[in-house]
Protein backbone atom coordinates (compact mmCIF):
# COMPACT_ATOMS: atom_id res chain seq x y z
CA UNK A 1 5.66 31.86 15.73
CA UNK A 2 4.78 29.85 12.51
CA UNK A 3 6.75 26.86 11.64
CA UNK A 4 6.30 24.03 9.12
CA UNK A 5 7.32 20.68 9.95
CA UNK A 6 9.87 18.54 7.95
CA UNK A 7 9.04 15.25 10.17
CA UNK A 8 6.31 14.00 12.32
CA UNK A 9 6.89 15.97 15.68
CA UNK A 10 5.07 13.99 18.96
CA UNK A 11 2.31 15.57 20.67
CA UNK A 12 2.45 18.76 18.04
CA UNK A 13 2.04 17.47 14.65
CA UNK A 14 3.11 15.37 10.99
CA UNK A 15 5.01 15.72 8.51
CA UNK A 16 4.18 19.24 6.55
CA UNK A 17 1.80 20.86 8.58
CA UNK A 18 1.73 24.62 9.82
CA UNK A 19 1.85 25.29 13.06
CA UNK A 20 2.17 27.54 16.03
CA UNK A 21 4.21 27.10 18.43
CA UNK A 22 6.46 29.58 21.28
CA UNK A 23 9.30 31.33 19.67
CA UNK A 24 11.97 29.89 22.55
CA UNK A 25 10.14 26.39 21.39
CA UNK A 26 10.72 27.36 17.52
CA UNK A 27 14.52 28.48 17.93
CA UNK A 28 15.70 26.30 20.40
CA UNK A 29 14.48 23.06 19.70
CA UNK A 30 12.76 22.67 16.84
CA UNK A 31 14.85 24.70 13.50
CA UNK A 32 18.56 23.96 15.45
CA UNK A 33 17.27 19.95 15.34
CA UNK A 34 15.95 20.00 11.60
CA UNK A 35 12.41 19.58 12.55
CA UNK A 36 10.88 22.43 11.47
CA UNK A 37 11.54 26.00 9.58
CA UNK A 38 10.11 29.65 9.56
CA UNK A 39 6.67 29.75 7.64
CA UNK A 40 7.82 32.72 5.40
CA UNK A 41 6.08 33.19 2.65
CA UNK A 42 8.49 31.88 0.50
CA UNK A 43 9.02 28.39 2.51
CA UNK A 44 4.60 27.94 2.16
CA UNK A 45 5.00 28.58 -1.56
CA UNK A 46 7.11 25.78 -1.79
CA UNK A 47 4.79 23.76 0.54
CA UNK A 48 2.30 24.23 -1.50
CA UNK A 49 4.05 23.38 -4.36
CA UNK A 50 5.22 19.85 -3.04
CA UNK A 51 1.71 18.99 -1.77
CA UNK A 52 0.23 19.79 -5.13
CA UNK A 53 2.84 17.49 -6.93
CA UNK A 54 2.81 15.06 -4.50
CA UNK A 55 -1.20 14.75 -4.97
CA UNK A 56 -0.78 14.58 -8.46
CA UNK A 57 1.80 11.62 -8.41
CA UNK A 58 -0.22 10.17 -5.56
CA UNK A 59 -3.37 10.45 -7.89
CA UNK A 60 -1.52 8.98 -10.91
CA UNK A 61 -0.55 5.67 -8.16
CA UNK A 62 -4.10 5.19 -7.57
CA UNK A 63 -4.72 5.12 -10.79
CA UNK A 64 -2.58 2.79 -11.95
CA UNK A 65 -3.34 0.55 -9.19
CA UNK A 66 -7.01 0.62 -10.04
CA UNK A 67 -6.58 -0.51 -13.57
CA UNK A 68 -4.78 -3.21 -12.38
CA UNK A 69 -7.55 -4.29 -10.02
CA UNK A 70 -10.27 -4.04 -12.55
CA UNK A 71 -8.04 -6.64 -15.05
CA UNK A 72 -7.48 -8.67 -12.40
CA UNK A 73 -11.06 -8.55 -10.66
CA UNK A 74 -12.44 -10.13 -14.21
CA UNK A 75 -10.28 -12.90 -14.94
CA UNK A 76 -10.16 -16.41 -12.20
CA UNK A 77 -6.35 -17.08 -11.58
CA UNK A 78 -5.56 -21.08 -11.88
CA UNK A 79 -2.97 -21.94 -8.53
CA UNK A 80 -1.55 -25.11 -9.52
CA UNK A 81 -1.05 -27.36 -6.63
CA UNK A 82 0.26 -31.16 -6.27
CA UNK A 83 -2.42 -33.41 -4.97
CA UNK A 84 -3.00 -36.65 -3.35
CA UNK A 85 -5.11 -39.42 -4.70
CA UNK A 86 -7.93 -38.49 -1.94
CA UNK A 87 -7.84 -34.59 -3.10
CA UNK A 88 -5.81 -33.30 -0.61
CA UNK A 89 -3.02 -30.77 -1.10
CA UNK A 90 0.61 -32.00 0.09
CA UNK A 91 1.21 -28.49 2.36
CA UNK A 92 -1.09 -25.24 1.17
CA UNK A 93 -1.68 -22.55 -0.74
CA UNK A 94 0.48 -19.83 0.34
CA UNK A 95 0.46 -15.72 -1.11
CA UNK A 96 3.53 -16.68 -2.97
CA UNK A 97 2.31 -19.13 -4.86
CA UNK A 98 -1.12 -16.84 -5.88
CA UNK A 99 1.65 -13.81 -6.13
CA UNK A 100 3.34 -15.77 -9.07
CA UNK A 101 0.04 -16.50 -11.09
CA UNK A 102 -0.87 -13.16 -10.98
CA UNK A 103 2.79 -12.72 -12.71
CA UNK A 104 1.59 -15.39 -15.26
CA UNK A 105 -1.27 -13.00 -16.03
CA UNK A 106 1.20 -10.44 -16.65
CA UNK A 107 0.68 -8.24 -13.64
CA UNK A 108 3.19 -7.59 -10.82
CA UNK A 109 2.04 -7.92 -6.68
CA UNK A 110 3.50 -8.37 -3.91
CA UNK A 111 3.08 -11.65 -2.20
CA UNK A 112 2.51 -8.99 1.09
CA UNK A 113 -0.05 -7.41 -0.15
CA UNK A 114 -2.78 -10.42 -0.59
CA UNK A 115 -4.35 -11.90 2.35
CA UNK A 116 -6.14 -14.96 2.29
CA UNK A 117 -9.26 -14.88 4.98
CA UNK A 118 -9.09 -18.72 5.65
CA UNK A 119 -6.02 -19.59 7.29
CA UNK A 120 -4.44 -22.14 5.52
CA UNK A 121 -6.01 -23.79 2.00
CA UNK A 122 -5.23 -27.47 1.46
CA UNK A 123 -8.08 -28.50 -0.91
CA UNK A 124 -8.85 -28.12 -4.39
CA UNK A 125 -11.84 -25.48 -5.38
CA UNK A 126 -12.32 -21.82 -5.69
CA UNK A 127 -11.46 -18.94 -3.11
CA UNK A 128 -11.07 -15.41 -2.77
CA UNK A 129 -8.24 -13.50 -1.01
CA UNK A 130 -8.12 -10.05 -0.57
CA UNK A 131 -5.75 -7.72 -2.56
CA UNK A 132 -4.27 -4.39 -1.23
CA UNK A 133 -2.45 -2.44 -4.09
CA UNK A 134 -2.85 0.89 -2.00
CA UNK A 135 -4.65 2.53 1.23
CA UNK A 136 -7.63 3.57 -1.60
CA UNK A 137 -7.62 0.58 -3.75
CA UNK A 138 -8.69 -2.88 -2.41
CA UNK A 139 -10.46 -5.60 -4.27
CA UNK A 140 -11.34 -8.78 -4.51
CA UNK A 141 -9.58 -11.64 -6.14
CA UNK A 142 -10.59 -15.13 -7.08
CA UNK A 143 -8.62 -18.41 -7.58
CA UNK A 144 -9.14 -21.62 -8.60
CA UNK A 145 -6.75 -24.20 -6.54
CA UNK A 146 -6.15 -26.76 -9.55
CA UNK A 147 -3.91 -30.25 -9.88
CA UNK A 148 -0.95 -30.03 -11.14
């Protein structure tokens, strides 16, 4: 028997897939739980149908996202930062702070989606962190630690 999964099923499949299983399996378990139901014709119609509109909304994301990493791949963001009279930073550079210049640029990220590689910055200069809008768009960004 054909079923489609509503939800990611352990050791048989994810979310939307078709797939055989034993007719006891089907009826007892998995349609009476709300795991599955019947792949009829009509119910793989509307699969298709979701898929389709769900890759078209995902495409749009990606999209989106990608414009926002090519503005922001161009342009050096400034991290203002109190210093000491030797250069040093009083604490460090944290995503929040590199979250809100981005803001000042006029684009929006999440402070949990930048990762700096070095673990804590507490000089002035220029670094990179890395910026993850989405699983398919990942860039590069540089700033510039400066005094406040």
């Amino acid at each position: 028997m054909e079923v489609i999964l509503k939800v990611h099923v352990e050791h048989l499949g994810y979310k939307d897939e078709v797939k055989t299983v034993k007719s006891g399996y089907a009826r007892n378990y998995l349609i009476p739980r709300g795991l599955a139901i019947t792949a009829n014709k009509t119910n793989i119609k509307v699969l298709n149908e979701t898929l389709n509109q769900r890759s078209v909304k995902e495409q749009k994301l990606v999209d989106e996202f990608q414009t926002i990493a090519d503005a922001l791949a161009e342009v050096v963001v400034k991290v203002g930062a109190k210093v000491s009279e030797k250069g040093k930073i009083f604490g460090s550079v944290t995503t929040l702070q590199i979250a809100e210049a981005i803001h000042y640029e006029g684009h929006v990220v999440n402070r949990k989606q930048i990762n700096i590689p070095e673990d804590s910055i507490k000089e002035l200069g220029t670094f990179t962190a890395k910026i993850k809008l989405h699983p398919k768009v990942e860039f590069d960004l540089k700033f510039e630690v400066v005094k406040e």
